[in-house]
C-alpha atoms as a PDB file:
ATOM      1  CA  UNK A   1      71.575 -22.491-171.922  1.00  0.00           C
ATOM      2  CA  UNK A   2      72.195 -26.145-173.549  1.00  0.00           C
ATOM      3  CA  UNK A   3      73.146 -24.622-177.181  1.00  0.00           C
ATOM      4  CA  UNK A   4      73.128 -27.967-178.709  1.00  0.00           C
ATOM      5  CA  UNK A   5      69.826 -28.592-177.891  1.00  0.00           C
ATOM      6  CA  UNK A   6      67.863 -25.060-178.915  1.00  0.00           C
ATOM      7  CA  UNK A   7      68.142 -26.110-182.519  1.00  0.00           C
ATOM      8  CA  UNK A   8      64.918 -25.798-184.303  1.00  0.00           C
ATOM      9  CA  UNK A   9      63.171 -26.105-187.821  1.00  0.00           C
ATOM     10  CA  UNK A  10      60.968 -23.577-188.079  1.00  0.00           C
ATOM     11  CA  UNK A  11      62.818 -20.420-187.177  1.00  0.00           C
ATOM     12  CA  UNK A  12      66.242 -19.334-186.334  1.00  0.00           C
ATOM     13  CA  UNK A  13      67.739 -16.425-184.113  1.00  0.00           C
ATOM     14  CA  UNK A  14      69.765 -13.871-186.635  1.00  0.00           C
ATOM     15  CA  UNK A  15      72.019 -11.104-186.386  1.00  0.00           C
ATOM     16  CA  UNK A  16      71.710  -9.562-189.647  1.00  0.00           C
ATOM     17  CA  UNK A  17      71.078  -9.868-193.547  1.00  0.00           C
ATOM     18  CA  UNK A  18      73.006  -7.631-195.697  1.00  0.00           C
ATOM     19  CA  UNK A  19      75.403  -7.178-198.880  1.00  0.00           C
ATOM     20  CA  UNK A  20      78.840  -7.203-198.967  1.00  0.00           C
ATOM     21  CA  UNK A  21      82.267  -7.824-199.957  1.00  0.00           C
ATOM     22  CA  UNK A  22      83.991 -11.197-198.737  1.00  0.00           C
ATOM     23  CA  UNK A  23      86.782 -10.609-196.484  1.00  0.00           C
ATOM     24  CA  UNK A  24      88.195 -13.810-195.847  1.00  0.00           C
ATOM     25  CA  UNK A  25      89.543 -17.130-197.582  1.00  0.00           C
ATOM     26  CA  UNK A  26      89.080 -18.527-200.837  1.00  0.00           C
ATOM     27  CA  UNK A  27      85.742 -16.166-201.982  1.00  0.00           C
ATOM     28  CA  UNK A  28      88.069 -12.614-200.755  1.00  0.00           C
ATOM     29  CA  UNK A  29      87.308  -9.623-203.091  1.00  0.00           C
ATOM     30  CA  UNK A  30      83.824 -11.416-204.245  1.00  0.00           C
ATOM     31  CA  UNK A  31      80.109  -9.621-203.786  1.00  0.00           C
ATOM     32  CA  UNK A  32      77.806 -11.942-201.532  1.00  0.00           C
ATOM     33  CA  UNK A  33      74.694 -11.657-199.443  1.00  0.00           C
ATOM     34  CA  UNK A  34      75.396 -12.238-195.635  1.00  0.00           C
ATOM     35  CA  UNK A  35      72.994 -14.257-193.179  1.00  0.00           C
ATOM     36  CA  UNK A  36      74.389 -13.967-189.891  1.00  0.00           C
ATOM     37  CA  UNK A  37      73.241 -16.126-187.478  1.00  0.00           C
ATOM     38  CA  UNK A  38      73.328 -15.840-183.591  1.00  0.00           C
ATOM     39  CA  UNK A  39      74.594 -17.797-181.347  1.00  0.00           C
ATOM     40  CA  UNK A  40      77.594 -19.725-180.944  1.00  0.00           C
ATOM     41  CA  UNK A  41      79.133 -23.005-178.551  1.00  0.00           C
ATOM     42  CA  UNK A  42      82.608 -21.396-178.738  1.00  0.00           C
ATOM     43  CA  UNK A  43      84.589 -18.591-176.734  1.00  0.00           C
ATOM     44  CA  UNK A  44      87.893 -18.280-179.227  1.00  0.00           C
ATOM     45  CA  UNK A  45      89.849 -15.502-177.725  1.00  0.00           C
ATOM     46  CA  UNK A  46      90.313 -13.146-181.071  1.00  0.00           C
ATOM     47  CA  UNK A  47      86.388 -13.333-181.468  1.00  0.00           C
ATOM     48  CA  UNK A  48      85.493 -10.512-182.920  1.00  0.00           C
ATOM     49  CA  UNK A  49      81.856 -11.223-183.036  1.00  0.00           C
ATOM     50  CA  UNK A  50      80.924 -11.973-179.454  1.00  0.00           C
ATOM     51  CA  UNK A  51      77.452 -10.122-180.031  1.00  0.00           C
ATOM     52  CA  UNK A  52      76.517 -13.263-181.655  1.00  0.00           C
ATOM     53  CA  UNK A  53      77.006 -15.130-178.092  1.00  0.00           C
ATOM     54  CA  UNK A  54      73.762 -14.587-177.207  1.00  0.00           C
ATOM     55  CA  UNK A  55      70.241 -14.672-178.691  1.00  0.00           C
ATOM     56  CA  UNK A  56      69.271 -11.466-179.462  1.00  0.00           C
ATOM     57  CA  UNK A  57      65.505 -10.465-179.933  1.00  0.00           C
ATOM     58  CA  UNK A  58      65.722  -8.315-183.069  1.00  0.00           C
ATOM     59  CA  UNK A  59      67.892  -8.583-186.166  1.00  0.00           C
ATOM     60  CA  UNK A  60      69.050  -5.815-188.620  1.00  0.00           C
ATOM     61  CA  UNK A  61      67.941  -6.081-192.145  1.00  0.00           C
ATOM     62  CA  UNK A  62      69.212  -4.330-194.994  1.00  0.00           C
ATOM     63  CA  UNK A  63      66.560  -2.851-197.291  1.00  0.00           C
ATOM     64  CA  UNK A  64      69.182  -1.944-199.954  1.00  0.00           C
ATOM     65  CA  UNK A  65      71.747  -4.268-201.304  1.00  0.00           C
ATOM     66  CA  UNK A  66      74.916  -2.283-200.005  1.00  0.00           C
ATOM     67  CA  UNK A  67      73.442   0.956-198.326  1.00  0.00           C
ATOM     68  CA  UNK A  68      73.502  -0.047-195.093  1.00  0.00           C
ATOM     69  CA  UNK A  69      69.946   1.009-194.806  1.00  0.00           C
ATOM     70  CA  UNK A  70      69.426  -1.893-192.135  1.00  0.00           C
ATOM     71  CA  UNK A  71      65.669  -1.942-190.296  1.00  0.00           C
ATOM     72  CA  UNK A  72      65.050  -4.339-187.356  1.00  0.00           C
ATOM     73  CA  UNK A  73      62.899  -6.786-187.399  1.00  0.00           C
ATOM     74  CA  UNK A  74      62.069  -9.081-184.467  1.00  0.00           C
ATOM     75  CA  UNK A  75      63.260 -12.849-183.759  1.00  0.00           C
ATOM     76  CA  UNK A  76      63.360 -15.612-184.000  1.00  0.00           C
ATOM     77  CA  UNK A  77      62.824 -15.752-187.993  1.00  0.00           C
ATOM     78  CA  UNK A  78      60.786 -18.540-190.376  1.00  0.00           C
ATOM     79  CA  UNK A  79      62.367 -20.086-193.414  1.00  0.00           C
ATOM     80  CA  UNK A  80      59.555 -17.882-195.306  1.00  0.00           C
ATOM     81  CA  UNK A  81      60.735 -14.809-193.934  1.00  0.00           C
ATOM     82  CA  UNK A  82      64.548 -14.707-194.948  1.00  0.00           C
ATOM     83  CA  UNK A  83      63.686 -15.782-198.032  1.00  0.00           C
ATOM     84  CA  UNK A  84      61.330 -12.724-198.363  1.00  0.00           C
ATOM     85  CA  UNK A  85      64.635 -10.734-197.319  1.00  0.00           C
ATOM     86  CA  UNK A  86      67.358 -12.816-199.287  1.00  0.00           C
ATOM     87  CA  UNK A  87      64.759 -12.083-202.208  1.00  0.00           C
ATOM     88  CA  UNK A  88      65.170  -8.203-201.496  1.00  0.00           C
ATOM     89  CA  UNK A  89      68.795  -7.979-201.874  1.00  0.00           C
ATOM     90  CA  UNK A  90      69.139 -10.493-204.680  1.00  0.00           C
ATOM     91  CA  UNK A  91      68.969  -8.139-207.474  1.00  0.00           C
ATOM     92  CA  UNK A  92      69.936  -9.000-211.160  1.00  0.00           C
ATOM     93  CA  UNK A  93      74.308  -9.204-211.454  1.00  0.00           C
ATOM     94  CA  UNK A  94      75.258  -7.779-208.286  1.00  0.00           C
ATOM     95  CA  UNK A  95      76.059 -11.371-205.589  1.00  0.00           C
ATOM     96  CA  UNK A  96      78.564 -14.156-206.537  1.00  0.00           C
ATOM     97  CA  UNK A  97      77.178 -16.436-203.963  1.00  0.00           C
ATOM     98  CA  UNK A  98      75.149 -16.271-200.464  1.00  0.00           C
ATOM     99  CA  UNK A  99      77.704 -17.069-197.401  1.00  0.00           C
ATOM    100  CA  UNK A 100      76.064 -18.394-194.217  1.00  0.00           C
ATOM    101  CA  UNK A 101      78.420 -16.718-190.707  1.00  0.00           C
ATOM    102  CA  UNK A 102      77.700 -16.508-187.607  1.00  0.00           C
ATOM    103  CA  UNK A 103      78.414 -17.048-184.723  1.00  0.00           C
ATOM    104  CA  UNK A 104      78.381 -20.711-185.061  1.00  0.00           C
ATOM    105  CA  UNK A 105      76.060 -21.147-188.721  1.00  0.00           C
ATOM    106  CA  UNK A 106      75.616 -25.263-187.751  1.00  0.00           C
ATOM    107  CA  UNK A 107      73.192 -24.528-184.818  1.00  0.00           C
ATOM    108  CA  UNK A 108      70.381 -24.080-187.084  1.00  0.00           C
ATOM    109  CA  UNK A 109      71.088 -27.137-188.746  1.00  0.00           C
ATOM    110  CA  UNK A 110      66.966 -28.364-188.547  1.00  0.00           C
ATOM    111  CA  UNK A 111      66.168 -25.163-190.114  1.00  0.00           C
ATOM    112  CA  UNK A 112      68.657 -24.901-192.871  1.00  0.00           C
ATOM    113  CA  UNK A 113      67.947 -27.678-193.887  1.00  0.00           C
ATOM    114  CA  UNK A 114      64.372 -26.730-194.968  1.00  0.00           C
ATOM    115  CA  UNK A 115      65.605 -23.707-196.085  1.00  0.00           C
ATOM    116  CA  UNK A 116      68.203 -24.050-197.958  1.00  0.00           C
ATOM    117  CA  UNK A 117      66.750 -25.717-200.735  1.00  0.00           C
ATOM    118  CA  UNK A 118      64.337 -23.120-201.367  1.00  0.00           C
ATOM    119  CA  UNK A 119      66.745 -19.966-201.225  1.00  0.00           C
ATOM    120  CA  UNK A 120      69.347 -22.307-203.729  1.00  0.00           C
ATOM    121  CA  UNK A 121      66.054 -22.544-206.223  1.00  0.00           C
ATOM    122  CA  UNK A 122      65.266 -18.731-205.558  1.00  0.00           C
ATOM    123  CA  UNK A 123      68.507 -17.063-206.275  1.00  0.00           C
ATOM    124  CA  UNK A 124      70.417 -19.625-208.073  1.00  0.00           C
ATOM    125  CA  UNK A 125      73.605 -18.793-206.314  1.00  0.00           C
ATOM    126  CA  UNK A 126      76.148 -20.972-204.863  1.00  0.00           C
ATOM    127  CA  UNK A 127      75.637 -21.245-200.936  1.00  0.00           C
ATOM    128  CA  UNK A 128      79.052 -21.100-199.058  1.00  0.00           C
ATOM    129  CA  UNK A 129      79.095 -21.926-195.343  1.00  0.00           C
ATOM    130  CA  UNK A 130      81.790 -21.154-192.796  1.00  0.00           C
ATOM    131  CA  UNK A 131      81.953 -22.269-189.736  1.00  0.00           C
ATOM    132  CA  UNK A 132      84.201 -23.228-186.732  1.00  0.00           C
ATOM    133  CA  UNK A 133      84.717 -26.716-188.335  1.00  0.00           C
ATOM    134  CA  UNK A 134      84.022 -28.977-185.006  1.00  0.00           C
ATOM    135  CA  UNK A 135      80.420 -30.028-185.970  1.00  0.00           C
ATOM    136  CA  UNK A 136      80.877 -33.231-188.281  1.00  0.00           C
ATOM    137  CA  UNK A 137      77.550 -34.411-187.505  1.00  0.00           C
ATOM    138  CA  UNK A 138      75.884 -31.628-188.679  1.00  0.00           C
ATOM    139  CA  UNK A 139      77.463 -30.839-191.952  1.00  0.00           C
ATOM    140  CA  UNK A 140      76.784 -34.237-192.799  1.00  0.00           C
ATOM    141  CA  UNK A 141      73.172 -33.678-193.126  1.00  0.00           C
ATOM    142  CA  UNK A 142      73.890 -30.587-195.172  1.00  0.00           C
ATOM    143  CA  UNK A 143      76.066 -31.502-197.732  1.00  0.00           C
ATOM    144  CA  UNK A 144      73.513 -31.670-200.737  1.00  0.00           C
ATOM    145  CA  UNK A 145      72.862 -28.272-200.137  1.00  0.00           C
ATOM    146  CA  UNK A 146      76.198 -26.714-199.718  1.00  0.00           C
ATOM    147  CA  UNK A 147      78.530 -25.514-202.429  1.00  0.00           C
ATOM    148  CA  UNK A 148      81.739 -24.690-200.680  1.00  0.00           C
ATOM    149  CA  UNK A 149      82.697 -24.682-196.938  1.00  0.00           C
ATOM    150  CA  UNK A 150      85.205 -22.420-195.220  1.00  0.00           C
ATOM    151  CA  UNK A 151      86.127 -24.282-191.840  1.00  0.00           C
ATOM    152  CA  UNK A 152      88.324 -22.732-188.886  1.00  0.00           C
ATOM    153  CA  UNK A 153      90.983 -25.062-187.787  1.00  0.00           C
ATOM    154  CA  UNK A 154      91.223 -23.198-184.169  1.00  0.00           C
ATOM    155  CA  UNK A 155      94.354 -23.267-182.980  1.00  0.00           C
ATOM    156  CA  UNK A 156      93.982 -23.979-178.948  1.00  0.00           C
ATOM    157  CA  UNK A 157      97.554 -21.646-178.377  1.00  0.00           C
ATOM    158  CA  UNK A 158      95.192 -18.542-179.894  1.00  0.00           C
ATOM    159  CA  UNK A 159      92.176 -19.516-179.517  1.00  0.00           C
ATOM    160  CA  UNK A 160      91.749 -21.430-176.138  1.00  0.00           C
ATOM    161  CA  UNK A 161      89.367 -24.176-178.064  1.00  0.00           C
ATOM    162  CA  UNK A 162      90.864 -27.449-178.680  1.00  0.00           C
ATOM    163  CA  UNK A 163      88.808 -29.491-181.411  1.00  0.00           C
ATOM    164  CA  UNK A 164      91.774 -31.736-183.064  1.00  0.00           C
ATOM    165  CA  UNK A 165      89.111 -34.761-183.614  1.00  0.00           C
ATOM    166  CA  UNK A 166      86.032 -32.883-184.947  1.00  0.00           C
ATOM    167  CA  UNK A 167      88.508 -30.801-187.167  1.00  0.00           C
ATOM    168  CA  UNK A 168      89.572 -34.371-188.214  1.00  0.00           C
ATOM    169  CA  UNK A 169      86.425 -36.059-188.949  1.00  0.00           C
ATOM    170  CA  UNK A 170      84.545 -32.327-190.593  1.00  0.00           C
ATOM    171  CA  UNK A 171      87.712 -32.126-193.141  1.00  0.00           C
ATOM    172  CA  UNK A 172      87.320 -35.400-194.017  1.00  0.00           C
ATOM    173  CA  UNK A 173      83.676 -35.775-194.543  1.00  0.00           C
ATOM    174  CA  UNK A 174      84.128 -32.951-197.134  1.00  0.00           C
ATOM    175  CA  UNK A 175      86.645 -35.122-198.638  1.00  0.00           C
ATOM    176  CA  UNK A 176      84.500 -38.044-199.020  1.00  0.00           C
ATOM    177  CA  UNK A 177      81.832 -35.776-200.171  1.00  0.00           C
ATOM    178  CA  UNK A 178      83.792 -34.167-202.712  1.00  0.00           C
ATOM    179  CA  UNK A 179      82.666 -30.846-201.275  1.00  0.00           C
ATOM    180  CA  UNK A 180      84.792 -27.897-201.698  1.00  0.00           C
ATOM    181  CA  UNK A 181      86.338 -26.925-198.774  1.00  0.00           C
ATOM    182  CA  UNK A 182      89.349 -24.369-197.403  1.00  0.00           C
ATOM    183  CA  UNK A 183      90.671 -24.064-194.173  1.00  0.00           C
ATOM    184  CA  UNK A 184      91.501 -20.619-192.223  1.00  0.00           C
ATOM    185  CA  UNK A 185      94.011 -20.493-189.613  1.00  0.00           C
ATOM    186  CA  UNK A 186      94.019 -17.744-187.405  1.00  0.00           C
ATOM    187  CA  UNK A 187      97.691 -16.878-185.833  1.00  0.00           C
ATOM    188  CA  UNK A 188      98.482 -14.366-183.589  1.00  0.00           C
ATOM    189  CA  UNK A 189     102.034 -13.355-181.864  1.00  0.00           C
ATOM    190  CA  UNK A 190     101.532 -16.291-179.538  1.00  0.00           C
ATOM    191  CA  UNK A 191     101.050 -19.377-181.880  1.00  0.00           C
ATOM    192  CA  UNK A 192     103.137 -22.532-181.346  1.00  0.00           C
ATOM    193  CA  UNK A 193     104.537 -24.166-183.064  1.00  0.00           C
ATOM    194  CA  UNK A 194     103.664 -27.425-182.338  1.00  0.00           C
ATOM    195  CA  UNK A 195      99.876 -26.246-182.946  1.00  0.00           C
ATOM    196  CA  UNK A 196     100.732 -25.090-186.576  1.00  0.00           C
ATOM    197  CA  UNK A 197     102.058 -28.508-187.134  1.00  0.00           C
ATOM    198  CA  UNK A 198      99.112 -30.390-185.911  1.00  0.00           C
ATOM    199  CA  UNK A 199      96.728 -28.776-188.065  1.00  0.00           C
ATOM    200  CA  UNK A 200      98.812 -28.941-190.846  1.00  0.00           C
ATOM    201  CA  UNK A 201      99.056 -32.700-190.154  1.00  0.00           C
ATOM    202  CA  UNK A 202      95.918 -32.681-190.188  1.00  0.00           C
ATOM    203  CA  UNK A 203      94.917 -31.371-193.551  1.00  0.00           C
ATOM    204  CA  UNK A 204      97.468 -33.364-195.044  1.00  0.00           C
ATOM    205  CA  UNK A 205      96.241 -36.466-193.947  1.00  0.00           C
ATOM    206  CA  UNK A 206      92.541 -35.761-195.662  1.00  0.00           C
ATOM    207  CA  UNK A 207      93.131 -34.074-198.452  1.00  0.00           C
ATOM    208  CA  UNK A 208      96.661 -32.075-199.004  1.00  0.00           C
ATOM    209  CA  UNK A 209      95.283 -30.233-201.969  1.00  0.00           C
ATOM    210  CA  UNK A 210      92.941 -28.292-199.563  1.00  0.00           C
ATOM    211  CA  UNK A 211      94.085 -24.590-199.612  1.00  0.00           C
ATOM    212  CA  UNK A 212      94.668 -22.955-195.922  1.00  0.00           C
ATOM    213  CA  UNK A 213      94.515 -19.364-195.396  1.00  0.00           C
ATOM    214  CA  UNK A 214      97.045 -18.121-192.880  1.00  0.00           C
ATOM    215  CA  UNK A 215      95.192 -15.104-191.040  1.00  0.00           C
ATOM    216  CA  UNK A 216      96.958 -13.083-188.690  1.00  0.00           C
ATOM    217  CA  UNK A 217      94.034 -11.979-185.914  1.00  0.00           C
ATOM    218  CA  UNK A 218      92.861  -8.698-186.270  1.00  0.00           C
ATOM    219  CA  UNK A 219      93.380  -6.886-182.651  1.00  0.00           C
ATOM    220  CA  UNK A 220      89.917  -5.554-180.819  1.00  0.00           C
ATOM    221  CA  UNK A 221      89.601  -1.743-180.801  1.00  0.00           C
ATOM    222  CA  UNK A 222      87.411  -1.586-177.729  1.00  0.00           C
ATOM    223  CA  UNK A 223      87.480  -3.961-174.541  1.00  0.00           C
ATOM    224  CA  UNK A 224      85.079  -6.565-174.078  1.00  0.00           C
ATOM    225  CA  UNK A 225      85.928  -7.915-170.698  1.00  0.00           C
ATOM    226  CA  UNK A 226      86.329 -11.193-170.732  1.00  0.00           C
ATOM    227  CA  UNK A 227      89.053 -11.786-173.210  1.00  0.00           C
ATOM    228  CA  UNK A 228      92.727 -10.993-172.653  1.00  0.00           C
ATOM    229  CA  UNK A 229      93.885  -8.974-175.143  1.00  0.00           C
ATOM    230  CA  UNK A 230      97.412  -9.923-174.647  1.00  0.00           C
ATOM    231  CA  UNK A 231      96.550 -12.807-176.162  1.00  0.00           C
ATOM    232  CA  UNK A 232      94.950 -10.873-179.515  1.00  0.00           C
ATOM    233  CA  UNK A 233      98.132  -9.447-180.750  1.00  0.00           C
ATOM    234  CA  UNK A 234      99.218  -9.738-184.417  1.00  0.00           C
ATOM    235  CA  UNK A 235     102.212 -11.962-185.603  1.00  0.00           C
ATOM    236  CA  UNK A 236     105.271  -9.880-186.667  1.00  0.00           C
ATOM    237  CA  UNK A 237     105.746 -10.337-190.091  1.00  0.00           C
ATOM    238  CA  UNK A 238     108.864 -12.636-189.771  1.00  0.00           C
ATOM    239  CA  UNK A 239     106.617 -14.898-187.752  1.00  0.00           C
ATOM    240  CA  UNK A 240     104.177 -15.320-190.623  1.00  0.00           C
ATOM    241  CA  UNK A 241     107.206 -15.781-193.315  1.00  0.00           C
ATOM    242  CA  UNK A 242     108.234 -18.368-191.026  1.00  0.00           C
ATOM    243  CA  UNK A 243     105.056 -20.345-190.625  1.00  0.00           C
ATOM    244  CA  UNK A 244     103.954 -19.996-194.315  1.00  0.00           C
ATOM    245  CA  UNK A 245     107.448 -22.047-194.783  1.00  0.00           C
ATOM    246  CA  UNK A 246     106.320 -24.452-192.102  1.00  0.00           C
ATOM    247  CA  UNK A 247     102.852 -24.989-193.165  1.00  0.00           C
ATOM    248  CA  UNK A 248     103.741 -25.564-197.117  1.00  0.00           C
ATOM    249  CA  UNK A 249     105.691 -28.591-195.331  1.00  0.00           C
ATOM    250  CA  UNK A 250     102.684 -30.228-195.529  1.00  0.00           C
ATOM    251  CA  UNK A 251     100.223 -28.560-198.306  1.00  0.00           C
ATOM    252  CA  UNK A 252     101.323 -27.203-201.288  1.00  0.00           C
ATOM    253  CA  UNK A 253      98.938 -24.298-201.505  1.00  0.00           C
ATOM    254  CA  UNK A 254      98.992 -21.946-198.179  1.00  0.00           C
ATOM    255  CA  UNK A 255      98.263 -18.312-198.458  1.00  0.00           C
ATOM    256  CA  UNK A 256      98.763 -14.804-195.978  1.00  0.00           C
ATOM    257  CA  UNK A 257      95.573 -13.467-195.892  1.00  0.00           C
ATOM    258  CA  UNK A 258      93.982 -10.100-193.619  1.00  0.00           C
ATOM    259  CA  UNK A 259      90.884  -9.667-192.713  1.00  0.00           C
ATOM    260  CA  UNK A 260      90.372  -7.416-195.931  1.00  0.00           C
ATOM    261  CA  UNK A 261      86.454  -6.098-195.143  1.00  0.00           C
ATOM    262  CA  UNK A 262      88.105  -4.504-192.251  1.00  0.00           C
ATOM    263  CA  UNK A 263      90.440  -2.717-194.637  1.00  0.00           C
ATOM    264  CA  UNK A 264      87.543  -1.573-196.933  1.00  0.00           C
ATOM    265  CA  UNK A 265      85.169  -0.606-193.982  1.00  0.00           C
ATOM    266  CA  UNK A 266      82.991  -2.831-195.130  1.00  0.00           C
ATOM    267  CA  UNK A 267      82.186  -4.574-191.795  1.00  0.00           C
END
């Protein structure tokens, strides 16, 4: 399957819609409403969402904003229908802002982009994307939609992806754009160095007041096969010290950060 060219505008392949609190980067600790789309063009070792990999033919819906009172619906999904569902979980106080994950959230480019604009004018919350960071192309044609972008700088020492250029030209197009933007790092016990200095080049280069969230990979409780979990293990906590030191090198603002959700359960 040709990922890049499945895209379409009229419906999308999901994983789920729910309600939750933010795990990750610069939103951590706030109340959103999840859309999780399928599918994804990467294979990062520490994935811990590989049942976004493929297209599945249902999603899970929650009915309740929190109770995990999820019902499955079938896919692929019209613009029409997630709003119907973003509209169900948008009650009055409750969401800072709707974040769009995956998988890979830039495949459905076509049909964010007619969506978007509608669930912005429903809700009247700040949309927050985050994504692997290697699609310039496509953010560009949803900037005017997009309020702040988390964007993976994947390390190719932990992750087995190598994406210096698109990393490159996707930072700086949020520069340009003057579109708020963070960058997450995931480390594990066998980062290099060399790596950590690349990306932090990088940044520094575009824009050195962009933030960068050091997060040490969160090891896989069950097996999934193909990934070799000797290369999932967390840093020790002098290797973080150490490359916190390293990174501010190059930006002033870089922060430790866990995957917190895990901590809370709320997954």
């Amino acid at each position: 399957m040709n990922i890049r060219n499945i895209n379409q505008e009229h419906s999308a392949h999901l994983i789920e819609v729910f309600s939750g609190i933010q795990g990750e980067g610069l939103n951590v600790g706030t109340r959103q409403i999840f859309i999780r789309f399928a599918l994804c063009d990467l294979r990062c070792h520490f994935c811990d969402s590989s049942n976004t990999w493929k297209m599945p033919e249902i999603c899970r819906i929650e009915n309740t904003p929190g109770l995990r009172d999820f019902q499955n619906h079938l896919n692929p999904v019209t613009p029409e229908k997630l709003l119907t569902w973003v509209q169900q979980q948008n009650k009055p106080f409750i969401h800072d802002s709707i974040s769009l994950t995956g998988g890979e959230t830039l495949i459905h480019t076509l049909f964010l982009i007619k969506f978007l604009p509608q669930v912005r004018d429903l809700t009247k919350l700040p949309v927050y994307l985050e994504t692997g960071g290697h699609r310039p192309q496509q953010l560009a044609q949803l900037i005017p939609h997009l309020d702040l972008v988390g964007m993976d700088i994947k390390l190719p020492s932990v992750s087995g992806e190598n994406h210096w250029q698109a990393h490159k030209e996707f930072l700086k197009l949020c520069y340009e754009s003057k579109l708020e933007v963070f960058v997450k790092i995931i480390v594990s016990k066998n980062t290099e160095l060399m790596d950590l200095k690349i990306a932090g080049e990088i940044v520094r280069n575009v824009n050195p007041g962009s933030p960068i969230f050091l997060q040490p990979v969160t090891p896989l409780d069950t097996p999934t096969g193909s990934i070799n979990h000797n290369l999932i293990s967390s840093p020790s906590p002098k290797q973080i010290l150490m490359w916190q030191v390293l990174m501010k090198e190059f930006v002033k603002e870089v922060r430790v950060l866990p995957q917190t959700h895990k901590i809370l359960n709320q997954l």
